[in-house]
C-alpha atoms as a PDB file:
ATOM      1  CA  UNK A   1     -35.458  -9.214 -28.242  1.00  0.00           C
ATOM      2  CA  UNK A   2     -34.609 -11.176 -25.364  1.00  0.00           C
ATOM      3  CA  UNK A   3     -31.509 -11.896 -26.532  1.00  0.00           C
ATOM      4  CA  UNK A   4     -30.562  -8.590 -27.138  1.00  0.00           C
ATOM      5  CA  UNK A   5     -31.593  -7.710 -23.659  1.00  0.00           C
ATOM      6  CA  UNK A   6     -29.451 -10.403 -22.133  1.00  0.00           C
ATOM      7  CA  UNK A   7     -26.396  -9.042 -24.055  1.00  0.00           C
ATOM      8  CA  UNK A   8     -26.895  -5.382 -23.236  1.00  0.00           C
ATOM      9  CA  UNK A   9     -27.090  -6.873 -19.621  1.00  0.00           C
ATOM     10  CA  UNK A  10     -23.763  -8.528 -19.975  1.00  0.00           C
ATOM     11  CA  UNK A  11     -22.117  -6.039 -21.018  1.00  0.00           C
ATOM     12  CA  UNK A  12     -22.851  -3.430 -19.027  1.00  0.00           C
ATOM     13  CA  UNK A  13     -21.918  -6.127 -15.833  1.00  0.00           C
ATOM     14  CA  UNK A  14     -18.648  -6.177 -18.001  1.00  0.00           C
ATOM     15  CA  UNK A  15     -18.005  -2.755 -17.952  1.00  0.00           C
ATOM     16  CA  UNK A  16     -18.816  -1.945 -14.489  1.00  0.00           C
ATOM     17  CA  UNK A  17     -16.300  -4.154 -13.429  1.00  0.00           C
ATOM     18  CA  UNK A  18     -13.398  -3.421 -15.908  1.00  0.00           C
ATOM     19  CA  UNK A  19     -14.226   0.165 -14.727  1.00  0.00           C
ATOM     20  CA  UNK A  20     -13.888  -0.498 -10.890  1.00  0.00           C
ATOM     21  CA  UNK A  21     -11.760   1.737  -9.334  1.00  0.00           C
ATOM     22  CA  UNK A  22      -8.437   1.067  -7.373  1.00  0.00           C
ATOM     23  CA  UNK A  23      -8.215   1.588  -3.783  1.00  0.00           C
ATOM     24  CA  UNK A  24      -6.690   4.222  -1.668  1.00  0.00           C
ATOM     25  CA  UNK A  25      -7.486   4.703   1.685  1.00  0.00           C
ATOM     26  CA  UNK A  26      -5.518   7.220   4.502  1.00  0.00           C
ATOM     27  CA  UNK A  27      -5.569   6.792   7.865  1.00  0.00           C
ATOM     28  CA  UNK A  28      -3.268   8.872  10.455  1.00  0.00           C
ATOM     29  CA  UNK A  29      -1.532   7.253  13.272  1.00  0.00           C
ATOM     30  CA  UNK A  30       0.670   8.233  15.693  1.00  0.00           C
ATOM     31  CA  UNK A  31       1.767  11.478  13.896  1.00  0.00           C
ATOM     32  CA  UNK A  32       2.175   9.333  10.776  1.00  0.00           C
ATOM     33  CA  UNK A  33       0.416   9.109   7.822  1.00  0.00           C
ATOM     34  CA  UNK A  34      -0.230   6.107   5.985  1.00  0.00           C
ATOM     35  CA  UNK A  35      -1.666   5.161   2.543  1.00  0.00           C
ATOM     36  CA  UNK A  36      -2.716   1.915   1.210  1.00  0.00           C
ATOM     37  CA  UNK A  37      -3.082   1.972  -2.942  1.00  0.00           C
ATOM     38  CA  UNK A  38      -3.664  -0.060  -6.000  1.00  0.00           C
ATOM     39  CA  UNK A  39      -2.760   1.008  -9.497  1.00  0.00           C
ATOM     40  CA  UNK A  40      -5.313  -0.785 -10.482  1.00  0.00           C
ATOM     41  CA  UNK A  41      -9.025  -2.243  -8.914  1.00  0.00           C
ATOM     42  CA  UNK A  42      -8.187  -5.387  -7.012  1.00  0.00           C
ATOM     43  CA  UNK A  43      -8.807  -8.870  -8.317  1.00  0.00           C
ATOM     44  CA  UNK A  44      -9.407 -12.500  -7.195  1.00  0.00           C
ATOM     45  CA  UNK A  45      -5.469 -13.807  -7.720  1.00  0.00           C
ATOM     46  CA  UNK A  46      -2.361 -11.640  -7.908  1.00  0.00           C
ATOM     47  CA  UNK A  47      -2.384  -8.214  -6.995  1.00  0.00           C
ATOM     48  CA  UNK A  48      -0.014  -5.464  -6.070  1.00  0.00           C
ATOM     49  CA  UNK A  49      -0.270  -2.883  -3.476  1.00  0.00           C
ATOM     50  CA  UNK A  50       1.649   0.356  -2.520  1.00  0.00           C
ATOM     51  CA  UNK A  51       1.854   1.823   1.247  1.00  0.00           C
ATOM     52  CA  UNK A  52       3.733   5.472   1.608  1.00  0.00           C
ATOM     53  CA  UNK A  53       4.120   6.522   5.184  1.00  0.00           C
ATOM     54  CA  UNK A  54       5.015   9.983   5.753  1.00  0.00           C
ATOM     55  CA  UNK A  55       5.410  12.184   8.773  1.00  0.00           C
ATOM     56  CA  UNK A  56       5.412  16.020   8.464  1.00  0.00           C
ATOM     57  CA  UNK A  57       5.142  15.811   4.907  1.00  0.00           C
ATOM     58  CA  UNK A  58       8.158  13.931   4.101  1.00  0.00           C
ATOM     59  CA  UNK A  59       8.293  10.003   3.548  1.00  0.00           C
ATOM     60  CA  UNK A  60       9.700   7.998   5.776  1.00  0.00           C
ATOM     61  CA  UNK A  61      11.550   5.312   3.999  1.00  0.00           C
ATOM     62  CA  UNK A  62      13.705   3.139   7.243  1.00  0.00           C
ATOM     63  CA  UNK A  63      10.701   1.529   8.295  1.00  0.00           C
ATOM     64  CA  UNK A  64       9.156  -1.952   8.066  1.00  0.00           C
ATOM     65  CA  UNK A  65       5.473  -3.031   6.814  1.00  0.00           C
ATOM     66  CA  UNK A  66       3.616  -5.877   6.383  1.00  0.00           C
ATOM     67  CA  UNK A  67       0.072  -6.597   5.700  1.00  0.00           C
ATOM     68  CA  UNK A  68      -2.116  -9.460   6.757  1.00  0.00           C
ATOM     69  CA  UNK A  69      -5.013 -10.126   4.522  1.00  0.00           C
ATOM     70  CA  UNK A  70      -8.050 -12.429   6.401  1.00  0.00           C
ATOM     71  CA  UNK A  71     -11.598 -13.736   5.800  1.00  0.00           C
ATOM     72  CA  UNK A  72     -13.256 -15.128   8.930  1.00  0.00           C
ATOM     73  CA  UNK A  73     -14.486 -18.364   8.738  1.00  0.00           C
ATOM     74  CA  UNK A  74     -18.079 -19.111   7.342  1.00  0.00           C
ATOM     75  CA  UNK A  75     -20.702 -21.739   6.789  1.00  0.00           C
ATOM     76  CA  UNK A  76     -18.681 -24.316   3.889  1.00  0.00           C
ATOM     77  CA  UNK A  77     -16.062 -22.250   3.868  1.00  0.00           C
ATOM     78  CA  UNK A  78     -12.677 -22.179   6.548  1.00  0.00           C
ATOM     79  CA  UNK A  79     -10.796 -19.219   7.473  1.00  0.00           C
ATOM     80  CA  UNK A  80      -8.106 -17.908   5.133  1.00  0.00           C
ATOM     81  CA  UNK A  81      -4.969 -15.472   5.271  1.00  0.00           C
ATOM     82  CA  UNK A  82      -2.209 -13.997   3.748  1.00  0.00           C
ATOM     83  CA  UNK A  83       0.604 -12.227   5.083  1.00  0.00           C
ATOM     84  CA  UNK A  84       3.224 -10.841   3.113  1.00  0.00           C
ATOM     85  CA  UNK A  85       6.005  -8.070   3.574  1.00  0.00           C
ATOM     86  CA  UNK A  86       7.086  -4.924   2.009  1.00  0.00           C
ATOM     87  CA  UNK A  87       9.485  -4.052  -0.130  1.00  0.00           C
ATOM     88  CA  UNK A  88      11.021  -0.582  -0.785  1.00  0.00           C
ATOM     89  CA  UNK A  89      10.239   0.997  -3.790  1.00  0.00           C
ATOM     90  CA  UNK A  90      11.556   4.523  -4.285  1.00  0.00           C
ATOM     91  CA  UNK A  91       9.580   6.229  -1.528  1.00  0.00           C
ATOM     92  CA  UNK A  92       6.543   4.003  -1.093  1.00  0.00           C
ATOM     93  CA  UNK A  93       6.579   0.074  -0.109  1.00  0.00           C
ATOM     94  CA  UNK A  94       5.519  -2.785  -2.609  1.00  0.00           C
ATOM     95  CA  UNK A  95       3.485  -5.579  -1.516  1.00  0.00           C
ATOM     96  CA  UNK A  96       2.321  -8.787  -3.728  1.00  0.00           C
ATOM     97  CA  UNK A  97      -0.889  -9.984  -2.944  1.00  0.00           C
ATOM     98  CA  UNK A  98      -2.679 -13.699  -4.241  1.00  0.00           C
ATOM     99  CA  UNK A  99      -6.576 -13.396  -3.052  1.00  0.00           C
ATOM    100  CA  UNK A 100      -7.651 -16.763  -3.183  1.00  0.00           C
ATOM    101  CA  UNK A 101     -11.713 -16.050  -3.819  1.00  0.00           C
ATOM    102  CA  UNK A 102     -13.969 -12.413  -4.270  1.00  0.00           C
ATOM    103  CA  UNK A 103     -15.373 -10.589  -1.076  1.00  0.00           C
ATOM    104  CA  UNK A 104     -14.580  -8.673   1.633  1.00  0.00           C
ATOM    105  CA  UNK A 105     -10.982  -9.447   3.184  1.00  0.00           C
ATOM    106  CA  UNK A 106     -10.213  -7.687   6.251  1.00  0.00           C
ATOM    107  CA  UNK A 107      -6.794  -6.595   6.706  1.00  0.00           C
ATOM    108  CA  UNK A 108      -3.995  -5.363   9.265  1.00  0.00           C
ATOM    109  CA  UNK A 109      -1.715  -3.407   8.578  1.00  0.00           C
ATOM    110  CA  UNK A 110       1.541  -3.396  11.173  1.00  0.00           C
ATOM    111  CA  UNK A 111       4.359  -0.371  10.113  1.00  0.00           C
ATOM    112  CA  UNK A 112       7.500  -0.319  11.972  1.00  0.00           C
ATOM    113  CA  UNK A 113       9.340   2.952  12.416  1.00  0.00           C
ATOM    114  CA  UNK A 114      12.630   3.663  13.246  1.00  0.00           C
ATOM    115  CA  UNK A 115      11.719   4.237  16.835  1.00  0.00           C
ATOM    116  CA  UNK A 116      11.004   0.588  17.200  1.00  0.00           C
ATOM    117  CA  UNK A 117       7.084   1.541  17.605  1.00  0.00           C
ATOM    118  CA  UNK A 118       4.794  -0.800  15.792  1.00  0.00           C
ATOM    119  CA  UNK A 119       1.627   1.236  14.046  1.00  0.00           C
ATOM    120  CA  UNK A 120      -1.258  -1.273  12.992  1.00  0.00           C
ATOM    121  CA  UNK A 121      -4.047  -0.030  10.728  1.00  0.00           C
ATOM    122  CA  UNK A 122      -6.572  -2.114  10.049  1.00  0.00           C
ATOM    123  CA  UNK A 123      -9.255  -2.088   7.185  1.00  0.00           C
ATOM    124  CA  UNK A 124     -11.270  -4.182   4.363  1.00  0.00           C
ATOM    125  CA  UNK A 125     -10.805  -4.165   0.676  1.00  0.00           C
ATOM    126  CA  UNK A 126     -13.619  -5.555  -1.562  1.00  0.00           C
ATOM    127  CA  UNK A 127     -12.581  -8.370  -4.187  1.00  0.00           C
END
């Protein structure tokens, strides 16, 4: 009985986290609207993530983005980051990400418009 208990356990730990859900969040800025996504729930090593900026509906597709990924320093454990830069994709920009461990990374997002203006966004993601 035990047994069967410990595998009913398993997999329903297994399932919850094939089953996790991929990210999106919005935030508006400056007239702008920006929108961080994952196809797919993020993962401890390589990931890929999608940022469309738009303004008035339409998406703006001369700018510049790049996204710093953090986690502050802790007891046994030093601080860690990861920039990386975008790449145009069609309308939205494509960014590779490597988390090195699971938990919350903070990140900052800086979007450079055509105007020369720097946007940052910042956030956290949950590995």
């Amino acid at each position: 009985m035990k047994s069967l208990f410990k595998l009913f356990s398993i997999l329903i730990l297994a399932l919850g986290i094939a089953n996790a859900d991929p990210i999106s969040q919005s935030v508006s800025k400056n007239g702008y609207e920006v929108k961080l996504t994952s196809e797919k729930s993020l993962v401890k090593g390589s990931n890929v993530l999608y940022v469309k900026v738009t303004k008035a509906n339409k998406a703006v597709t001369n700018a510049k983005a790049k996204i710093k990924f953090y986690m502050p320093e802790m007891p046994g454990m030093p601080y860690m980051e990861s920039e990386n830069n975008a790449k145009l994709v069609g309308d939205k920009y494509k960014i590779n990400v490597n988390f090195s461990m699971g938990g919350t990374w903070q990140y900052q997002l800086k979007v450079k418009t055509s105007d020369g203006k720097i946007h940052k966004i910042r956030g956290s993601v949950n590995i």
